[in-house]
PDB file of N, CA and C in Angstrom:
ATOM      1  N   UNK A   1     -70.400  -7.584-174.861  1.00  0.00           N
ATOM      2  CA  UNK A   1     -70.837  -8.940-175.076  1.00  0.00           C
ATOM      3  C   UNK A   1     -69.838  -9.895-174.442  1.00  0.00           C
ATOM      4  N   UNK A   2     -70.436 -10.847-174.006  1.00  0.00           N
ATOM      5  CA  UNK A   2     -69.405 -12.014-173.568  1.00  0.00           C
ATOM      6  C   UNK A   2     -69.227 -11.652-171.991  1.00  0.00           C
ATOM      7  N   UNK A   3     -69.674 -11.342-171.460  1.00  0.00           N
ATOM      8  CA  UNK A   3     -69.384 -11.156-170.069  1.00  0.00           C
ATOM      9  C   UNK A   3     -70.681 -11.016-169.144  1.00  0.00           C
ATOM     10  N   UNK A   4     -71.940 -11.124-169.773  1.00  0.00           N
ATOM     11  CA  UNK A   4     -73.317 -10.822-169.192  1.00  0.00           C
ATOM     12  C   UNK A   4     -73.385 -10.182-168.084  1.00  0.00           C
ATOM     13  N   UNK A   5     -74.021 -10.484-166.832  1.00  0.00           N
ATOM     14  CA  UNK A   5     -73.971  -9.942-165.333  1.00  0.00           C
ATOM     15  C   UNK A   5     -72.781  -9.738-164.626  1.00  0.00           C
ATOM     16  N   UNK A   6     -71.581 -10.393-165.033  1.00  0.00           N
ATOM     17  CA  UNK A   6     -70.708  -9.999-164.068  1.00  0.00           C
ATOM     18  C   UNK A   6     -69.387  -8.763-164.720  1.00  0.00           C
ATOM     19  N   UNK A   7     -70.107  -7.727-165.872  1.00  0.00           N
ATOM     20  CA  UNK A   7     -69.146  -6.633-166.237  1.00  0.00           C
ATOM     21  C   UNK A   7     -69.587  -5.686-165.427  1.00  0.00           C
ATOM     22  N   UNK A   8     -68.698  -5.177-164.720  1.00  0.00           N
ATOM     23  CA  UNK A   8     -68.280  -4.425-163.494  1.00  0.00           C
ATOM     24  C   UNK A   8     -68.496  -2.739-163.955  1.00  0.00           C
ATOM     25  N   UNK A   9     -68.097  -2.799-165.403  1.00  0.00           N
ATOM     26  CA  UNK A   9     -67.897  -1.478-165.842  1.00  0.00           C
ATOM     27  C   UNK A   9     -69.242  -1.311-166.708  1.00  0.00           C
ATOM     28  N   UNK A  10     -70.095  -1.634-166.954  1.00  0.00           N
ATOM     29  CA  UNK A  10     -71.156  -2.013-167.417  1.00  0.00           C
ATOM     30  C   UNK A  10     -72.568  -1.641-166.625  1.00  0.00           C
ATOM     31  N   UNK A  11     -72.642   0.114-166.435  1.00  0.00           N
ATOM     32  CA  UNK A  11     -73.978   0.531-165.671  1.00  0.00           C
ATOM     33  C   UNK A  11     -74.844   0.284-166.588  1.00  0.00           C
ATOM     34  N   UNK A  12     -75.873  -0.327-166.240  1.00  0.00           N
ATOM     35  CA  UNK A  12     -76.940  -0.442-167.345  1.00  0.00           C
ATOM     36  C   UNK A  12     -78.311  -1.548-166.667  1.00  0.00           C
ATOM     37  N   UNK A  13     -79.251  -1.084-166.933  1.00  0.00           N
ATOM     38  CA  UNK A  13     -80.522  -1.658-166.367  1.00  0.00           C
ATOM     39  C   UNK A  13     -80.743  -2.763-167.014  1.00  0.00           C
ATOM     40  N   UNK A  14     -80.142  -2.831-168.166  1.00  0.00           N
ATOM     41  CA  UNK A  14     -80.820  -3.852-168.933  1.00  0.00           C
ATOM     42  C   UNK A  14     -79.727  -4.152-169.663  1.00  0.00           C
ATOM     43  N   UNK A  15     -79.227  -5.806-170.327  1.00  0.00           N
ATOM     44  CA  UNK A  15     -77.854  -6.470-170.664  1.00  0.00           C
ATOM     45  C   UNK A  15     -78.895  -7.630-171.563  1.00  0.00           C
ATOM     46  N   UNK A  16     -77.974  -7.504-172.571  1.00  0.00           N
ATOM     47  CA  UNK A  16     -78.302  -8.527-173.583  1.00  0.00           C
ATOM     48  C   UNK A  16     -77.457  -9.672-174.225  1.00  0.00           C
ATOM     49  N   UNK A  17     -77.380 -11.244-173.599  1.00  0.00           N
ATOM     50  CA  UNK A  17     -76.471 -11.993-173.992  1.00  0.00           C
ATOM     51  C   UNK A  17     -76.869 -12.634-175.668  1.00  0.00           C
ATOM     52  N   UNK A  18     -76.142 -12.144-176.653  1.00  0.00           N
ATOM     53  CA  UNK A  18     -76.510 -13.071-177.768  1.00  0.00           C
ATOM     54  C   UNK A  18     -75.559 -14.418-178.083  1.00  0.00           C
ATOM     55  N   UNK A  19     -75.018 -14.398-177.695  1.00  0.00           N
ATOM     56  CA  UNK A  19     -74.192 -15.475-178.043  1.00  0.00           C
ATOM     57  C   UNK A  19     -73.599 -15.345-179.298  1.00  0.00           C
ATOM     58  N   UNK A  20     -73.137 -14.691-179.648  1.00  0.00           N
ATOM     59  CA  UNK A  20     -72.665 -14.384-181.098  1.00  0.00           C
ATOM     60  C   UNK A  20     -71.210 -14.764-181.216  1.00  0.00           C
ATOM     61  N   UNK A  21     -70.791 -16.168-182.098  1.00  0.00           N
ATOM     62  CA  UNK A  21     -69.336 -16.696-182.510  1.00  0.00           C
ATOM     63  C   UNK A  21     -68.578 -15.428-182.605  1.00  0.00           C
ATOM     64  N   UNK A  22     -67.207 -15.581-182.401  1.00  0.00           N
ATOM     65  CA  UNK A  22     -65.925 -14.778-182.676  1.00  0.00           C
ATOM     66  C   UNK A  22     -65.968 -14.984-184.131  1.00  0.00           C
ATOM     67  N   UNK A  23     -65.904 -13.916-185.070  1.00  0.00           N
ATOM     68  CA  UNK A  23     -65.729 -14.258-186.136  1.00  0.00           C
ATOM     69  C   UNK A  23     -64.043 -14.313-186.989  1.00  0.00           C
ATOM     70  N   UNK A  24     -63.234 -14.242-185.641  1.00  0.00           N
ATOM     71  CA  UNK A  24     -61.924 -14.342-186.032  1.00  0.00           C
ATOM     72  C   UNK A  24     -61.406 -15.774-186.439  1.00  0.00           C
ATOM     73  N   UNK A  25     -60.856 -15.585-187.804  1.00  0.00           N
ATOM     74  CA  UNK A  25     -60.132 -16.681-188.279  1.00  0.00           C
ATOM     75  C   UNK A  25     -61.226 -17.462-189.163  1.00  0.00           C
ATOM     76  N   UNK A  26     -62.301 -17.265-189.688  1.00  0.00           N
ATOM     77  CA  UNK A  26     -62.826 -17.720-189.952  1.00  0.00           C
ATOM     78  C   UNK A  26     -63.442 -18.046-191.599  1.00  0.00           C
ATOM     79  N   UNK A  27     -63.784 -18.686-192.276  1.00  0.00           N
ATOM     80  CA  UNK A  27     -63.892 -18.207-194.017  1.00  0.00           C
ATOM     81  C   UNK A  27     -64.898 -17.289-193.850  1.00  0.00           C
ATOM     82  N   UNK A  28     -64.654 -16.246-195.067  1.00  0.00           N
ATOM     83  CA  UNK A  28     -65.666 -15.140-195.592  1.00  0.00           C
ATOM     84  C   UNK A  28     -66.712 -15.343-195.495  1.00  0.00           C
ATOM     85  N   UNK A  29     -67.780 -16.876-196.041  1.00  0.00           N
ATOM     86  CA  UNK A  29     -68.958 -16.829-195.770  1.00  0.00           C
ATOM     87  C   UNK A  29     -69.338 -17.381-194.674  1.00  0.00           C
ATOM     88  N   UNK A  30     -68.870 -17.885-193.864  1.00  0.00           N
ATOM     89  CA  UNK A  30     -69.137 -17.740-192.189  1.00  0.00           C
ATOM     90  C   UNK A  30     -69.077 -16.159-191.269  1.00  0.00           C
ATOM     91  N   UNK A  31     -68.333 -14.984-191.888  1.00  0.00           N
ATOM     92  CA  UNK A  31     -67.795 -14.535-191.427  1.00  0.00           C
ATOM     93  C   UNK A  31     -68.998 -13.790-191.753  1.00  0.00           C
ATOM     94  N   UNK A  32     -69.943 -13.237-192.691  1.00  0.00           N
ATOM     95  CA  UNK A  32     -70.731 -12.714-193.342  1.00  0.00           C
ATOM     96  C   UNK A  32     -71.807 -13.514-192.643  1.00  0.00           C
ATOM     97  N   UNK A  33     -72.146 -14.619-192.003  1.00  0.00           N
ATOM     98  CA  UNK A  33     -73.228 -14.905-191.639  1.00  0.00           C
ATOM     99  C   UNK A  33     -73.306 -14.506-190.244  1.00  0.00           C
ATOM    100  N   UNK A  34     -72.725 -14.455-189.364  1.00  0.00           N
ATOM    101  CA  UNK A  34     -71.899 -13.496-188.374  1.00  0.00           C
ATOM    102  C   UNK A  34     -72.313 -12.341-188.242  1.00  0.00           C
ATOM    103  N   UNK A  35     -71.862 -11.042-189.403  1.00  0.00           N
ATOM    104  CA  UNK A  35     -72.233 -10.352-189.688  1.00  0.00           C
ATOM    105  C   UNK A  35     -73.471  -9.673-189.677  1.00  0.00           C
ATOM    106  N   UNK A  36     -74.284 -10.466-190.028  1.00  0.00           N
ATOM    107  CA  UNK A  36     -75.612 -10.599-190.036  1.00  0.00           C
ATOM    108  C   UNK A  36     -76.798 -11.377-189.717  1.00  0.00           C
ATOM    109  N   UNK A  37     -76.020 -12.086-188.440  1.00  0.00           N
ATOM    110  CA  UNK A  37     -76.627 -12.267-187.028  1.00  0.00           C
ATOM    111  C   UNK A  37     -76.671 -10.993-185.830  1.00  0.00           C
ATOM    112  N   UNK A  38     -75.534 -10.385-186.244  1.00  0.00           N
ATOM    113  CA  UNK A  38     -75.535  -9.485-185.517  1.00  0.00           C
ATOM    114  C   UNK A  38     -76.290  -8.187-185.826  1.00  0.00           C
ATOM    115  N   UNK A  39     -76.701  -7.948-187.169  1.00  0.00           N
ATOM    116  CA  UNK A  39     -77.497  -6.998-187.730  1.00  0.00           C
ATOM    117  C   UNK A  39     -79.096  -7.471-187.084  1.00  0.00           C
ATOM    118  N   UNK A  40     -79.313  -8.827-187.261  1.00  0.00           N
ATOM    119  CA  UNK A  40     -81.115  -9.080-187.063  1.00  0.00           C
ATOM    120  C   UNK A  40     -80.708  -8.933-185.424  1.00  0.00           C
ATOM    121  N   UNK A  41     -80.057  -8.927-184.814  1.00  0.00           N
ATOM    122  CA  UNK A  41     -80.145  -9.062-183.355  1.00  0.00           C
ATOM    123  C   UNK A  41     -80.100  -7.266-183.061  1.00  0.00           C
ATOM    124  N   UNK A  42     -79.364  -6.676-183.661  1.00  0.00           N
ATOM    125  CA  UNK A  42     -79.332  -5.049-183.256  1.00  0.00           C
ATOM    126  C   UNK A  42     -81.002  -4.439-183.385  1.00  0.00           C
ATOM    127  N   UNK A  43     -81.534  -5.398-185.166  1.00  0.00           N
ATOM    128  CA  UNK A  43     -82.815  -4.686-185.040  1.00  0.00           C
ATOM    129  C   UNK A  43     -83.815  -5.067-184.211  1.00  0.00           C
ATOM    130  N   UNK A  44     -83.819  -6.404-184.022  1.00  0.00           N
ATOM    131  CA  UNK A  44     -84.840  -6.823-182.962  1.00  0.00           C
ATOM    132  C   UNK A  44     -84.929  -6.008-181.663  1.00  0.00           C
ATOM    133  N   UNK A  45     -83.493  -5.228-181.408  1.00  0.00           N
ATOM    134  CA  UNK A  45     -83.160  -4.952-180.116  1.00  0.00           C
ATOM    135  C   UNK A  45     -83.964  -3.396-180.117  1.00  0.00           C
ATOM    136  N   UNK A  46     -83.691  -2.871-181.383  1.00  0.00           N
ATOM    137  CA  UNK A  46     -84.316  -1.695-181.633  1.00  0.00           C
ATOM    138  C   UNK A  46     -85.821  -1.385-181.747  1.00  0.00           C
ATOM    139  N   UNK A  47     -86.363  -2.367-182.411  1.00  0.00           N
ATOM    140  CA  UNK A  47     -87.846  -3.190-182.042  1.00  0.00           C
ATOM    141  C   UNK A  47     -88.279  -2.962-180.777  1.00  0.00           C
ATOM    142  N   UNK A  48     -87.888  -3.303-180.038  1.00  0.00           N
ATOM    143  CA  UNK A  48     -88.894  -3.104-178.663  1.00  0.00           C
ATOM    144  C   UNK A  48     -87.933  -2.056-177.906  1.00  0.00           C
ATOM    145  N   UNK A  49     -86.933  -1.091-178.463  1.00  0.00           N
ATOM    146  CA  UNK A  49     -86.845  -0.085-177.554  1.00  0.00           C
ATOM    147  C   UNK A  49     -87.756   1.598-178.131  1.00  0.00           C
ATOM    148  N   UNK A  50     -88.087   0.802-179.282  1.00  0.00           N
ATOM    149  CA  UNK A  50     -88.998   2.426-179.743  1.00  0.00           C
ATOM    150  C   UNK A  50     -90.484   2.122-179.312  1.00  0.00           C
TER     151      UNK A  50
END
């Protein structure tokens, strides 16, 4: 994440930018919402690869 089209080391047909905050430094319930942005984004992702 964080580097979209131009990661070099990154073979792959298909790249997914979410934009997802650093959750460093941040209070617990920000940090937890974070958390689970990144959970609905894994399943969505899983969603249209089955």
């Amino acid at each position: 994440m964080g580097c979209g089209d131009e990661c070099p080391l990154v073979l792959a047909e298909r790249r997914e930018e979410w934009q997802i905050p650093d959750p460093k430094d941040i209070p617990p319930e920000q940090y937890r919402e974070v958390r689970d942005l990144i959970e609905r984004k894994v399943k969505e992702l899983l969603a249209t690869l089955s």
